[in-house]
Protein backbone atom coordinates (compact mmCIF):
# COMPACT_ATOMS: atom_id res chain seq x y z
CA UNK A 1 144.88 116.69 155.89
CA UNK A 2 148.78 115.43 155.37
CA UNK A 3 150.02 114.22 158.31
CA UNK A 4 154.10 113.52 158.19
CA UNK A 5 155.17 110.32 160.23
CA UNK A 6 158.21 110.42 161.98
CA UNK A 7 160.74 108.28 164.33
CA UNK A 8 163.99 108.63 166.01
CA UNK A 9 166.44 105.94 165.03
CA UNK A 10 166.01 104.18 168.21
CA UNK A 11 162.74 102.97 166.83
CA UNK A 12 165.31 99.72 164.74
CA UNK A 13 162.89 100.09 161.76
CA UNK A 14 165.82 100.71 159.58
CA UNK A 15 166.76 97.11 161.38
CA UNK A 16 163.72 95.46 160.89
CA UNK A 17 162.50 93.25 157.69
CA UNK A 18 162.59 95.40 154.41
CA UNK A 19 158.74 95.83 154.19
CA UNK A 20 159.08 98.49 157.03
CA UNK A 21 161.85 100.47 154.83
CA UNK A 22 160.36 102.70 152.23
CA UNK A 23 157.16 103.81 154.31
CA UNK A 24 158.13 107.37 153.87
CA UNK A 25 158.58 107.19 157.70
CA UNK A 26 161.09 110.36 158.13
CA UNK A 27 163.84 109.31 160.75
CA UNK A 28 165.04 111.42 163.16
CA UNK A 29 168.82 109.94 164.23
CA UNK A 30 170.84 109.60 167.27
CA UNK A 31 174.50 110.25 167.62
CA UNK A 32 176.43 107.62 169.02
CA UNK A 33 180.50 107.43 169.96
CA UNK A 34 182.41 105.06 170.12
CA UNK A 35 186.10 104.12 169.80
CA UNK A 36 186.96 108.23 168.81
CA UNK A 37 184.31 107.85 165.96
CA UNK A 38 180.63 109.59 165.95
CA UNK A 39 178.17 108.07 163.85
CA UNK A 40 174.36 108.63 162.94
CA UNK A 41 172.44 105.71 164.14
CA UNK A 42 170.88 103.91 161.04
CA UNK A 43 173.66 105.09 158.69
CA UNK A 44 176.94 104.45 159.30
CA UNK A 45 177.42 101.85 161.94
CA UNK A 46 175.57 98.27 161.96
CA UNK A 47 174.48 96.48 164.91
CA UNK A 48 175.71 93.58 164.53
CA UNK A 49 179.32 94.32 163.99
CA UNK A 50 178.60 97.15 166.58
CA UNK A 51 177.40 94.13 169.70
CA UNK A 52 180.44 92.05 168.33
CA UNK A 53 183.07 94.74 168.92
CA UNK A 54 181.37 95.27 172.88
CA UNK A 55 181.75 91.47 172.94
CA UNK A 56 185.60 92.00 172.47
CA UNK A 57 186.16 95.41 173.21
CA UNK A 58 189.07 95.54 176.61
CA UNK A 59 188.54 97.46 179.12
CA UNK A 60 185.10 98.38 178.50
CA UNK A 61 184.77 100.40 181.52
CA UNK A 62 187.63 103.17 179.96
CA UNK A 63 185.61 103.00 176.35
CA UNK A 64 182.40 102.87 177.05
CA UNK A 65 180.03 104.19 173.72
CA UNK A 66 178.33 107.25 174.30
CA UNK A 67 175.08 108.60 172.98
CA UNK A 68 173.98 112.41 172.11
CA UNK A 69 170.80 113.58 171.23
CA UNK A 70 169.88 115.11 167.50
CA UNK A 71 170.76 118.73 167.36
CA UNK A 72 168.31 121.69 167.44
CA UNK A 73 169.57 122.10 163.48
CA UNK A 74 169.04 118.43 162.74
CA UNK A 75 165.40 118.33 163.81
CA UNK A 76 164.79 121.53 161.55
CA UNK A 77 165.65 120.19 158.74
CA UNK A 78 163.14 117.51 159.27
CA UNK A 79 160.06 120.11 160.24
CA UNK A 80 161.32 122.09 157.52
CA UNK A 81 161.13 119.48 154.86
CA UNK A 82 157.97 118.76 155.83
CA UNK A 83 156.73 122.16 155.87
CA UNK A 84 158.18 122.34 152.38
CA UNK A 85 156.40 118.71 151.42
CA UNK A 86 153.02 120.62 152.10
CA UNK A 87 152.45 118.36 155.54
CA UNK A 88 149.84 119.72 157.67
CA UNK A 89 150.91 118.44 161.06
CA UNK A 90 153.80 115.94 162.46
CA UNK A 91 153.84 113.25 164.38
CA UNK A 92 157.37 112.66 166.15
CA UNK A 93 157.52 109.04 167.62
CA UNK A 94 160.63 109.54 169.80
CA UNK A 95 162.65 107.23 172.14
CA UNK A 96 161.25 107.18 176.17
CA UNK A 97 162.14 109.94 178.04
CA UNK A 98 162.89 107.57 180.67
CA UNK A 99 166.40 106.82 178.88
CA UNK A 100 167.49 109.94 177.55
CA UNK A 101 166.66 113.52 176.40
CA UNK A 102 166.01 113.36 172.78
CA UNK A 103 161.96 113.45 173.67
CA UNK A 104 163.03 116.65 175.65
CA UNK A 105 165.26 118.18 172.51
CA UNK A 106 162.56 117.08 169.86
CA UNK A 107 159.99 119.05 171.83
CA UNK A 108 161.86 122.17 172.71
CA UNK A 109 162.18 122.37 168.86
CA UNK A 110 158.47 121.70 167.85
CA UNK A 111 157.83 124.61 170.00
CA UNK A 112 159.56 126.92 167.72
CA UNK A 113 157.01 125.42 165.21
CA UNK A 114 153.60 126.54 166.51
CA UNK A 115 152.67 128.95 164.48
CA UNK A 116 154.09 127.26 161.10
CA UNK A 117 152.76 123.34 161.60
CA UNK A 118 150.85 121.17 164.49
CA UNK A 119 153.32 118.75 165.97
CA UNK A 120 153.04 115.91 168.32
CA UNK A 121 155.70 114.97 170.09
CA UNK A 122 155.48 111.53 171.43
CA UNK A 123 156.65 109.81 174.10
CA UNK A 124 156.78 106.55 173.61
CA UNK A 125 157.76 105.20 176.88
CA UNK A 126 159.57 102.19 175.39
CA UNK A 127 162.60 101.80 172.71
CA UNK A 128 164.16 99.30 170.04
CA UNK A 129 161.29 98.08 167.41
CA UNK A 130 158.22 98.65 169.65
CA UNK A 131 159.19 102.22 169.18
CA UNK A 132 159.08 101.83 165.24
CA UNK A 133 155.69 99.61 165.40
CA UNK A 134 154.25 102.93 166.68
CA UNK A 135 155.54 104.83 164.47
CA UNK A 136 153.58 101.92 161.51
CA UNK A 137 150.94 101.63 162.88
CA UNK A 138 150.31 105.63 162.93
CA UNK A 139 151.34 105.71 159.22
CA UNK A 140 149.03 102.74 157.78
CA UNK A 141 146.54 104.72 159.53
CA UNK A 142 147.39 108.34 158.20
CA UNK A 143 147.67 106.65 154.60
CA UNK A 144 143.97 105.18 155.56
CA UNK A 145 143.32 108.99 155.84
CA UNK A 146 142.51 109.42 159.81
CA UNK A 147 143.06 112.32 161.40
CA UNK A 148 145.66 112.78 164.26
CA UNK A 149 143.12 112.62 167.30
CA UNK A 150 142.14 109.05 165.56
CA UNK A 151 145.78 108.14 164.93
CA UNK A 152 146.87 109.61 168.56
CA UNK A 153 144.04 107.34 170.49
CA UNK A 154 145.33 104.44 168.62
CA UNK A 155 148.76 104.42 169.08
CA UNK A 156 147.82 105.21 173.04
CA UNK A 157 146.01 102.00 173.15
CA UNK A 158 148.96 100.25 172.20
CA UNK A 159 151.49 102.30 174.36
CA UNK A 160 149.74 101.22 177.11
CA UNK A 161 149.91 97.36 176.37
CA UNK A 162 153.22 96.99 174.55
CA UNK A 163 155.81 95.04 176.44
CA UNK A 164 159.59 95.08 176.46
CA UNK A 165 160.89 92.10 178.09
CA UNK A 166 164.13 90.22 178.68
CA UNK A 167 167.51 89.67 180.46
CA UNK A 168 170.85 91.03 180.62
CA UNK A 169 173.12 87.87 180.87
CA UNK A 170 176.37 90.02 182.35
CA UNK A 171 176.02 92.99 184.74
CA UNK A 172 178.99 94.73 183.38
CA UNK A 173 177.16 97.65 181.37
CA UNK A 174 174.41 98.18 183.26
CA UNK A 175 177.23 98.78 186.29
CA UNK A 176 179.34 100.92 184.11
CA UNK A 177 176.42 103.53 182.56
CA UNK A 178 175.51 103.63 186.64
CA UNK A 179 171.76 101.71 186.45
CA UNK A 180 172.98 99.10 188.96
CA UNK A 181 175.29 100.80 192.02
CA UNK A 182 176.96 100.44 194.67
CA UNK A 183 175.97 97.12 197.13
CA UNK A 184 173.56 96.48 194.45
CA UNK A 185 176.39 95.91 191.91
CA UNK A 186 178.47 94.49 193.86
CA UNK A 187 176.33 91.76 195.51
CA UNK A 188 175.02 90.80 192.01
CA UNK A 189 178.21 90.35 190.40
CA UNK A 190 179.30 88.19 193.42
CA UNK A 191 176.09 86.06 193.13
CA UNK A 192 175.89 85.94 189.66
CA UNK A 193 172.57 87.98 189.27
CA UNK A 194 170.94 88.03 186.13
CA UNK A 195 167.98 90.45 186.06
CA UNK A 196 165.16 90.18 184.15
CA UNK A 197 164.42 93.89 183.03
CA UNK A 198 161.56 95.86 181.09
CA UNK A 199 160.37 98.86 180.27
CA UNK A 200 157.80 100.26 183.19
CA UNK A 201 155.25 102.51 182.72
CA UNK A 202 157.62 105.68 183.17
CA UNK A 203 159.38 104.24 180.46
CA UNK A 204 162.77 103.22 182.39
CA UNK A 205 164.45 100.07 181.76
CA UNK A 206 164.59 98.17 185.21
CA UNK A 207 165.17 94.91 186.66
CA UNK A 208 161.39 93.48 187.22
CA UNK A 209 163.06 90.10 189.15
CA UNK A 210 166.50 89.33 189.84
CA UNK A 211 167.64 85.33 189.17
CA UNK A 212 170.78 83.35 189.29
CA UNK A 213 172.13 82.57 186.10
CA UNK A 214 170.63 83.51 182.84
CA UNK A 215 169.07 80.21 182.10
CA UNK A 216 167.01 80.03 184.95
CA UNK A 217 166.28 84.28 184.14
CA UNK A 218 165.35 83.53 180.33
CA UNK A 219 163.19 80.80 182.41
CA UNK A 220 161.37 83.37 184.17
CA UNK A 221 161.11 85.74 181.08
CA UNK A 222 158.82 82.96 179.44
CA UNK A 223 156.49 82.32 182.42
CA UNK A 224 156.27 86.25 183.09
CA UNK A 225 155.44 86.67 178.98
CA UNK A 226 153.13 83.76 179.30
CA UNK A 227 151.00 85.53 182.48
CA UNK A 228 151.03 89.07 180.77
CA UNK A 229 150.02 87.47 176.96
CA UNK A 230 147.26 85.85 178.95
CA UNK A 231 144.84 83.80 176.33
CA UNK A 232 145.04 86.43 173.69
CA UNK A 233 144.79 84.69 170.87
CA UNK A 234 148.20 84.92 168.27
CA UNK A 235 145.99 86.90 165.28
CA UNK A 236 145.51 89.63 168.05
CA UNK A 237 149.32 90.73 168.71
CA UNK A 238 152.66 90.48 166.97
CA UNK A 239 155.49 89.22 168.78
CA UNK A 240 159.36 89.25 168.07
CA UNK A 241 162.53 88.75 169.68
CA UNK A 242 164.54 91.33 170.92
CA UNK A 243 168.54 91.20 171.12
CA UNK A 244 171.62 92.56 171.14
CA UNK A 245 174.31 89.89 170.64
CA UNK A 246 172.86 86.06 169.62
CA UNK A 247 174.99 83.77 172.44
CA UNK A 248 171.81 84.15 174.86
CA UNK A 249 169.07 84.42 171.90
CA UNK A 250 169.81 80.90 171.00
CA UNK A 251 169.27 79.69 174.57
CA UNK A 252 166.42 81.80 174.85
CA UNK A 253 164.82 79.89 171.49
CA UNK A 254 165.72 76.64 172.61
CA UNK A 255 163.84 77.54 176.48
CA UNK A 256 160.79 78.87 174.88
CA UNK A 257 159.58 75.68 173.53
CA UNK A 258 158.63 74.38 177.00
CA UNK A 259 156.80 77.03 177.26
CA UNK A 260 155.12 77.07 173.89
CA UNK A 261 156.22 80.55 173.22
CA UNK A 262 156.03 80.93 169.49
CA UNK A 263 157.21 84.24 168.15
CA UNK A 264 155.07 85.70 164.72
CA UNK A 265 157.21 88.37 163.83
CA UNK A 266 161.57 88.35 162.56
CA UNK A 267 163.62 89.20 165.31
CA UNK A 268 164.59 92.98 165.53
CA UNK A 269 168.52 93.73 167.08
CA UNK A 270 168.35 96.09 169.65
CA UNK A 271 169.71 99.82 168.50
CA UNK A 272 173.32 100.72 168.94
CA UNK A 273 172.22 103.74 170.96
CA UNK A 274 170.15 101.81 173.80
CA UNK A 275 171.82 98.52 173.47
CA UNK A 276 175.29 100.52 174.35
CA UNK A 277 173.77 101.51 177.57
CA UNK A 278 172.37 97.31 178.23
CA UNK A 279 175.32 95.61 176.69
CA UNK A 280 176.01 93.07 174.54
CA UNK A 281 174.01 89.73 175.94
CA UNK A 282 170.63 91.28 176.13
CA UNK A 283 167.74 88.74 174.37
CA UNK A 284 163.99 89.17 175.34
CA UNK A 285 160.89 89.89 173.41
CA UNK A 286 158.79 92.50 172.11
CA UNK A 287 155.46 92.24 172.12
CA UNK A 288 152.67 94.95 170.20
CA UNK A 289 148.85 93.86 171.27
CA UNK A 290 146.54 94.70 167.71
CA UNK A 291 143.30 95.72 168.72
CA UNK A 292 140.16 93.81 167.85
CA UNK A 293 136.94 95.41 166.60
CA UNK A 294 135.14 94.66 170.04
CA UNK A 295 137.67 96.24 172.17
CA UNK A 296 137.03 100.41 172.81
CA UNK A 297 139.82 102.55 172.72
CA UNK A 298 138.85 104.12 176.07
C-alpha cells in the first residue's frame, strides 16, 4: 500500500533544518499578499526578510498582508500527481481550521476524489513546524510500511499533546486582523498588555494569560512550559523555538536559563502566512511529545 504524504506550507518544513527537505513530503502552498505582490508560501518570499519588512513597514494598518487559500486547481494537481505516481491513498496534513479555510478547501476537493483515491484530510489543530512534525512523523512511518489507520492513531496521539506556546510583544497585528477588539484592544494597548497565546484545542490562537510587559510574559511562558512538560524526560519529546522576528527570541533565550529550559531541536521561523496575522515580535516554543513503548495510543 503507497501512501502519499502531504502538507500545506504553513507546516515551515521548507523552513526547518535541511534533513526535513527532500522527504518526498508533497507541499500544498498558501497564497500570501503583500505590498501589491502575491506569492506562494515556500517559494518566492523568505521569512526573514518577510518579518523585517513588518518591522518597518508604515502604516501597517493600510497594508496589512493578506492570505488566500490554494485553489480548487492547485490541490488537483497534487491528487492528480499522485494518482499518476501509483499512490494508493493521501494523507493531507493541513493548517487548523481554527485560522483559516484551507482545511475546508483541501477537503471540498478530496471529495471529488472518492471514487479515484482514499484521502485524509487532516486537521491539525495547530500551525508553523508542529504542523510539519506531523506531517514526518506520518512519513517515517509510511516509509516503515504502516498502514493509514496505524499512521492516523499516531499522529492523533501527538495532536493531542503538541503545544504551541509564546507571546506577542506588540498588540498592533493581532488588533488590526480583528483577534483583539474593541475595550479589549484598547485597554491593552493603554496598559501595555502582552499576552501569552497558544493554540487551544479548537485549534485557535488565543491569549492563555495576559501580562505587563513582555519580559515578565516570556517569564510566564517558561513556568507555564515547565508545568505542561511536567518530568518528561528530554529523549521523550523534541522541543524548538518558535519566532517570527529575533528582538524578543534573544530575551526569551537569555530568560529560559532560570528556568532550565533547554531546547533539543533548531529554531523554526514562524510562516509568512500565520505570522502575518501575529506580527512581527512573536517568540515561543514548540513542543512535539514522542511516544514511549509503554504508553498506549488509546
Amino acid at each position: 500500500m503507497k501512501i502519499k504524504i502531504m502538507c500545506t506550507s504553513t507546516g515551515c518544513i521548507e523552513y526547518a533544518p535541511e534533513r526535513y527537505r527532500n522527504l518526498g513530503i508533497d507541499i500544498i502552498r498558501v497564497h500570501i499578499y503583500f505590498k501589491g505582490k502575491e506569492y506562494l508560501e515556500g517559494i518566492d518570499l523568505d521569512p526573514e526578510q518577510f518579518y523585517r519588512e513588518l518591522e518597518e513597514l508604515e502604516d501597517p494598518k493600510s497594508n496589512l498582508p493578506k492570505t488566500g487559500i490554494p485553489t480548487p486547481l492547485e490541490i488537483k494537481e497534487h491528487f492528480d500527481r499522485a494518482i499518476s505516481e501509483g499512490y494508493d491513498e493521501i494523507i493531507v496534513f493541513a493548517i487548523s481550521s481554527g485560522l483559516g479555510g484551507t482545511h475546508n478547501g483541501i477537503s471540498l476537493v478530496a471529495r471529488e476524489y472518492e471514487d479515484k483515491i482514499k484521502i485524509h484530510v487532516i486537521d491539525t489543530k495547530i500551525t508553523t513546524f508542529g504542523e510539519g512534525m506531523l506531517a514526518i512523523k506520518a512519513k517515517e512511518l509510511a516509509d516503515a510500511g504502516k498502514s493509514s489507520e496505524e499512521i492516523l492513531k499516531e499522529v492523533k496521539w501527538v495532536m493531542d499533546r503538541q503545544i504551541f506556546m509564546g507571546i506577542d510583544a506588540r498588540l498592533d497585528y493581532l488588533i488590526y486582523n480583528g483577534r483583539l477588539k474593541g475595550g479589549k484592544a484598547f485597554m491593552g494597548q493603554l496598559l501595555k498588555i502582552c499576552p501569552v497565546v497558544h493554540m487551544n484545542k479548537d485549534g485557535e490562537c488565543v491569549a492563555l494569560e495576559s501580562v505587563r510587559t513582555p519580559k515578565k510574559a516570556l517569564m510566564r511562558t517558561c513556568e507555564i512550559l515547565k508545568e505542561k512538560i511536567g518530568d518528561r524526560a528530554p529523549e521523550d519529546y523534541l522541543l524548538w523555538h518558535v519566532y517570527t522576528g529575533t528582538s524578543y527570541l534573544d530575551v526569551l533565550k537569555e530568560i529560559e536559563v532560570k528556568y532550565d529550559i533547554k531546547t533539543n531541536h533548531e529554531a523554526v521561523i514562524m510562516s509568512p502566512v500565520s505570522g502575518a496575522h501575529n506580527g512581527p515580535w512573536l517568540a515561543g516554543y514548540g513542543y512535539f511529545p514522542l511516544r514511549r513503548p509503554d504508553e498506549p495510543l488509546e
